[in-house]
Protein backbone atom coordinates (compact mmCIF):
# COMPACT_ATOMS: atom_id res chain seq x y z
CA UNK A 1 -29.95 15.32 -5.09
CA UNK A 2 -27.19 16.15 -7.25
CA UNK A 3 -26.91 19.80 -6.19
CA UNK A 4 -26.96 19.19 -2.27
CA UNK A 5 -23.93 16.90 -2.36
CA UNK A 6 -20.85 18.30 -1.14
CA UNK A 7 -17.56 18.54 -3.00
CA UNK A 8 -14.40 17.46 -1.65
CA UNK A 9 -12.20 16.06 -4.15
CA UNK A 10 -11.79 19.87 -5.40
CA UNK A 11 -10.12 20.84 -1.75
CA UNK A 12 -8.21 17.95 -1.94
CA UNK A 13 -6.22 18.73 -5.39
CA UNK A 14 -5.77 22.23 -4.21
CA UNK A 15 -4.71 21.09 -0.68
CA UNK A 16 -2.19 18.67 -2.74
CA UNK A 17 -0.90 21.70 -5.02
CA UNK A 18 -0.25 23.57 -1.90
CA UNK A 19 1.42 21.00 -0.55
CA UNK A 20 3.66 20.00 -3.33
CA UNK A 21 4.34 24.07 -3.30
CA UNK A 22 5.63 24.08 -0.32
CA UNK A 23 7.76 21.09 -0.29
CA UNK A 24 9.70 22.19 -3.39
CA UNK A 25 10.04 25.83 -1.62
CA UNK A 26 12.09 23.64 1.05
CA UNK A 27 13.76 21.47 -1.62
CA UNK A 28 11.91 18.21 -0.48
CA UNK A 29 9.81 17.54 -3.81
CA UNK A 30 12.72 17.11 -6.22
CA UNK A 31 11.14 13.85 -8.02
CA UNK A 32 7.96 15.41 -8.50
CA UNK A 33 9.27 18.89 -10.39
CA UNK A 34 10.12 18.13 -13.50
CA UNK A 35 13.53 19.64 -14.44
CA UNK A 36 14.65 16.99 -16.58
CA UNK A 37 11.24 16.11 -18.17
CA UNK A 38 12.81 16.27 -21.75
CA UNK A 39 15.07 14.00 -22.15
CA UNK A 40 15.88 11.95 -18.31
CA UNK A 41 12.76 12.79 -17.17
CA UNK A 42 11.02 10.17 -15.29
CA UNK A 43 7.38 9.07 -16.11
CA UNK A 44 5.26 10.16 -13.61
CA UNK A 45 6.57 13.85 -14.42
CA UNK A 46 4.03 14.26 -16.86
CA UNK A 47 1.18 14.20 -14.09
CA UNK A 48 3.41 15.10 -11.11
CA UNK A 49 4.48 19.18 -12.63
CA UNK A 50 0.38 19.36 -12.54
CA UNK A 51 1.18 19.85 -8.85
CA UNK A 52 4.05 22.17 -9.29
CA UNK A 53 4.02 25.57 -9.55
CA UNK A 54 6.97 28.59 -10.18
CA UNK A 55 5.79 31.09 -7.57
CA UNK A 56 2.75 32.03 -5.05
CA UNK A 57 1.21 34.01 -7.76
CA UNK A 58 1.52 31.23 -10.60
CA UNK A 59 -0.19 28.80 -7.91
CA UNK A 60 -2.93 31.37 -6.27
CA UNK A 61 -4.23 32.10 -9.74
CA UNK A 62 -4.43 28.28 -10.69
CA UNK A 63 -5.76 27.69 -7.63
CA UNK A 64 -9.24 30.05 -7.80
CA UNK A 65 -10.02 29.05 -11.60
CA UNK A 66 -9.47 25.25 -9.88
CA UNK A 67 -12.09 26.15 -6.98
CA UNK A 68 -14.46 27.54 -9.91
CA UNK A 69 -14.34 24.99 -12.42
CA UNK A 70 -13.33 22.28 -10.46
CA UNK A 71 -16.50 22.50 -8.01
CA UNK A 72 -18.73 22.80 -11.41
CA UNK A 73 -17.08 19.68 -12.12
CA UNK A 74 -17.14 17.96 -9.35
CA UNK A 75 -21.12 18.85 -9.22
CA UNK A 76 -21.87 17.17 -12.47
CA UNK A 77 -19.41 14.31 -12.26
CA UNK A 78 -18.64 13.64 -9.16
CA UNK A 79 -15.42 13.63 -7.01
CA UNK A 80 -13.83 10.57 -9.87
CA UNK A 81 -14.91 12.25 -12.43
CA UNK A 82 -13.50 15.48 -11.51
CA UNK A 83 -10.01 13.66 -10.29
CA UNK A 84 -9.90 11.78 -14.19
CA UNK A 85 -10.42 15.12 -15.58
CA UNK A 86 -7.64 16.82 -14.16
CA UNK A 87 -5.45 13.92 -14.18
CA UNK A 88 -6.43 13.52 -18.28
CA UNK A 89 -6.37 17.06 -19.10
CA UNK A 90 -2.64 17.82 -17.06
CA UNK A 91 -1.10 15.03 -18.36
CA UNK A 92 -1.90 15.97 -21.90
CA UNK A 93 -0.98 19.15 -21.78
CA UNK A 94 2.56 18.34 -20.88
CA UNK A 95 3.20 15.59 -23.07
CA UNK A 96 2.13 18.10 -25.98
CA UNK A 97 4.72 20.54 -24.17
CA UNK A 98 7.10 18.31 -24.58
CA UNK A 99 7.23 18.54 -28.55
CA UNK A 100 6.68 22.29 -28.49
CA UNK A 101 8.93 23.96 -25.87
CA UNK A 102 12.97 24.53 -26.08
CA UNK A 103 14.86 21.38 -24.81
CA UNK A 104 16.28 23.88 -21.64
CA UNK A 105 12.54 24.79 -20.23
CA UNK A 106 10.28 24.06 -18.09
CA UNK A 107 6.74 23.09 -17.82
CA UNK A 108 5.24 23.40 -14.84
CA UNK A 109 1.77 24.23 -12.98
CA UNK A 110 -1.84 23.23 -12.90
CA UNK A 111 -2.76 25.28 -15.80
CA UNK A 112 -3.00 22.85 -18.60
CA UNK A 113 -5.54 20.66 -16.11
CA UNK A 114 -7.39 24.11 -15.44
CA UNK A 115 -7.98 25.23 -18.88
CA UNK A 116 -9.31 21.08 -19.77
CA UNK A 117 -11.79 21.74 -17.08
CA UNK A 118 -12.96 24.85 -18.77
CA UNK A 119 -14.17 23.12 -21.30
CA UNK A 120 -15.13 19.63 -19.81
CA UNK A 121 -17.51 21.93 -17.00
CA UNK A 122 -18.92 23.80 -20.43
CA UNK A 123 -19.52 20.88 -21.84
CA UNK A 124 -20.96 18.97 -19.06
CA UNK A 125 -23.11 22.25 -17.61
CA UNK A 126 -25.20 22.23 -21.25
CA UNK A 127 -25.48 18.54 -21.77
CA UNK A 128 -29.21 17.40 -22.83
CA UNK A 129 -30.85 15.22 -19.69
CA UNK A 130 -33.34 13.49 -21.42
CA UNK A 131 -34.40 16.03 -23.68
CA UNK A 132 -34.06 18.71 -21.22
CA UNK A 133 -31.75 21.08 -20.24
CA UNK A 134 -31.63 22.19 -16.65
CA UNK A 135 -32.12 26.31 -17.06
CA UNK A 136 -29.63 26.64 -13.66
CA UNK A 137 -27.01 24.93 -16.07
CA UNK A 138 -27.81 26.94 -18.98
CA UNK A 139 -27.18 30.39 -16.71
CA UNK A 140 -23.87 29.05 -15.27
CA UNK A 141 -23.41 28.15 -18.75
CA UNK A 142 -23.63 31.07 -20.49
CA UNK A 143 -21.70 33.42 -17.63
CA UNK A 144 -18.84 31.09 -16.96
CA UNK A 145 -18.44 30.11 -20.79
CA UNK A 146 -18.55 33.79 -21.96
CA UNK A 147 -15.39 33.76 -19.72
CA UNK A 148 -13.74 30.70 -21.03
CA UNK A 149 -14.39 31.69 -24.85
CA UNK A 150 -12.13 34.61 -23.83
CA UNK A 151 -9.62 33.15 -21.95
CA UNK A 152 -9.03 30.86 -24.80
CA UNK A 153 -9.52 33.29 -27.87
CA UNK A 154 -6.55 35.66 -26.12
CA UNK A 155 -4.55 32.19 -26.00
CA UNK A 156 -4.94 31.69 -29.44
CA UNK A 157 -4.20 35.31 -30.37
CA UNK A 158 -1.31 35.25 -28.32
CA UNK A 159 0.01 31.79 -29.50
CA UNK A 160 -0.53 33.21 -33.03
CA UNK A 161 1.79 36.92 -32.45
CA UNK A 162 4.84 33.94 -30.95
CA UNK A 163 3.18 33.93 -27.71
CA UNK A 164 4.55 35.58 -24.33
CA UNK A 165 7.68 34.26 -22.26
CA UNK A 166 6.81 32.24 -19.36
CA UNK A 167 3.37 31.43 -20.53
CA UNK A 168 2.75 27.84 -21.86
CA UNK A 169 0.68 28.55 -24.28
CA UNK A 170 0.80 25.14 -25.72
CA UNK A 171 -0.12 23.63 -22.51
CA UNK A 172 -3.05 26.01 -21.74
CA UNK A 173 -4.76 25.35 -25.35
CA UNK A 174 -3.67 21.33 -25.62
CA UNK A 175 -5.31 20.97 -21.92
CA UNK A 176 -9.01 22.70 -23.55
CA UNK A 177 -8.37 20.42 -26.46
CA UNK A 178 -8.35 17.57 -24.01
CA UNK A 179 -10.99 18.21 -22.23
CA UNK A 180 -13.63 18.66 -24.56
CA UNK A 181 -12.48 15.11 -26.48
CA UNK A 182 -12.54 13.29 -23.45
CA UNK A 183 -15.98 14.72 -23.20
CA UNK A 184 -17.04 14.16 -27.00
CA UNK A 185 -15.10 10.39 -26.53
CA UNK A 186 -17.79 9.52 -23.50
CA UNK A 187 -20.87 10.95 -24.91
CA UNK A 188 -20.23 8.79 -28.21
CA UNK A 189 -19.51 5.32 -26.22
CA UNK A 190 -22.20 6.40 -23.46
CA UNK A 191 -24.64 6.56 -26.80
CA UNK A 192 -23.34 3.49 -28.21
CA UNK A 193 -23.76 1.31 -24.95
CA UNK A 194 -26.59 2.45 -24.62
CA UNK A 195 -27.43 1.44 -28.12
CA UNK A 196 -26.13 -1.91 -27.70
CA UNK A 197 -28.45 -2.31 -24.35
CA UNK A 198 -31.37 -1.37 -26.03
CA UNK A 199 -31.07 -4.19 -28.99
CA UNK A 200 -30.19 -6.59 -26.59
CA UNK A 201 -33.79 -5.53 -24.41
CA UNK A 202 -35.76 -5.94 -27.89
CA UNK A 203 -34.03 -8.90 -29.04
C-alpha cells in the first residue's frame, strides 16, 4: 500500500542541495547562484537558488525540515508530486522576493520550497478519503501542524516588527502561501473533473 512504498525523490533533492553546496564552495556553480537575479538575472535562477544555500548551517537546517516534510509528502503524493511541490513552492517564493527585497541582496536557499511543503503535507495529511479520514494522518496532523502554525505565526510576527536581517521573510511566508493554493487549486479541478465524469456516466 501507500505506506510501505519507499521514498526516494526526498534523498534525491537533498543529495542535489548538497551537491549544488558544494560546487559553489569551490566556485563551480556560478550559473545556478543567483547574484544577479534582479535585474541580469537569468531565468532558471528563480528555481536554481532553491538549491543554493549561504553556509552549512543555512543548508543543514533546510535540509532536516526537507527530510520531515518532504517524506510526508512524498508518502501522500508520490515522488512527482513531491518534486512539483518543491519546484512550485521555491520558485514562487523567489519571484515574490524579487519585488520585496533591496535591489543589492540576495535570495537564496531551500527555505521558501520548505515552508510550501509545510502546508501542502498539512493539507494533504487531513484530506477526506471518501468520507474518511485516516486517524494515522490526523495524529501526524495535529503534531507536525502544531509545529508549522508556529513556525509561521513567528514569521508573521517577525515580518510585522520589519523582520530580521538575513532572514527572507517574504520568501518563507510567499512559499506557505503557495503551497496551500496549489493544494486548494487541485482539490477544486480534481472535484470538478470528477463532476464532469459523473454527468457524462448518467448522460
Amino acid at each position: 500500500g501507500r505506506r510501505q512504498r519507499r521514498a526516494t525523490a526526498v534523498y534525491a533533492l537533498m543529495l542535489v542541495n548538497l551537491g549544488v553546496f558544494l560546487a559553489d564552495s569551490f566556485h563551480l556553480a556560478k550559473s545556478f547562484v543567483p547574484r544577479h537575479l534582479y535585474g541580469r538575472g537569468r531565468w532558471w535562477q528563480a528555481l536554481s537558488s532553491c538549491f543554493c544555500h549561504a553556509d552549512w548551517r543555512h543548508l543543514n537546517n533546510n535540509m532536516f525540515l526537507l527530510l520531515l516534510f518532504g517524506r510526508s509528502v512524498e508518502d501522500e503524493w508520490g515522488w512527482g508530486g513531491l518534486l512539483w511541490s518543491y519546484s512550485f513552492c521555491g520558485v514562487m517564493s523567489s519571484l515574490v522576493s524579487t519585488f520585496f527585497l533591496p535591489t543589492n541582496a540576495v535570495s537564496v536557499g531551500a527555505s521558501g520550497a520548505v515552508f510550501g511543503l509545510f502546508t501542502v503535507s498539512m493539507m494533504a495529511k487531513l484530506e477526506w478519503n471518501g468520507g474518511l479520514l485516516d486517524w494515522r494522518n490526523l495524529i501526524e496532523g495535529v503534531v507536525l501542524g502544531d509545529f508549522v502554525y508556529r513556525q509561521l505565526i513567528s514569521e508573521i510576527s517577525t515580518a510585522a516588527r520589519g523582520g530580521r536581517h538575513g532572514i527572507g521573510h517574504a520568501a518563507h511566508l510567499s512559499g506557505a502561501a503557495a503551497g496551500a493554493l496549489m493544494v486548494l487549486g487541485m482539490r477544486v479541478f480534481l472535484a470538478k473533473f470528477e463532476r464532469n465524469r459523473k454527468f457524462k456516466v448518467v448522460q
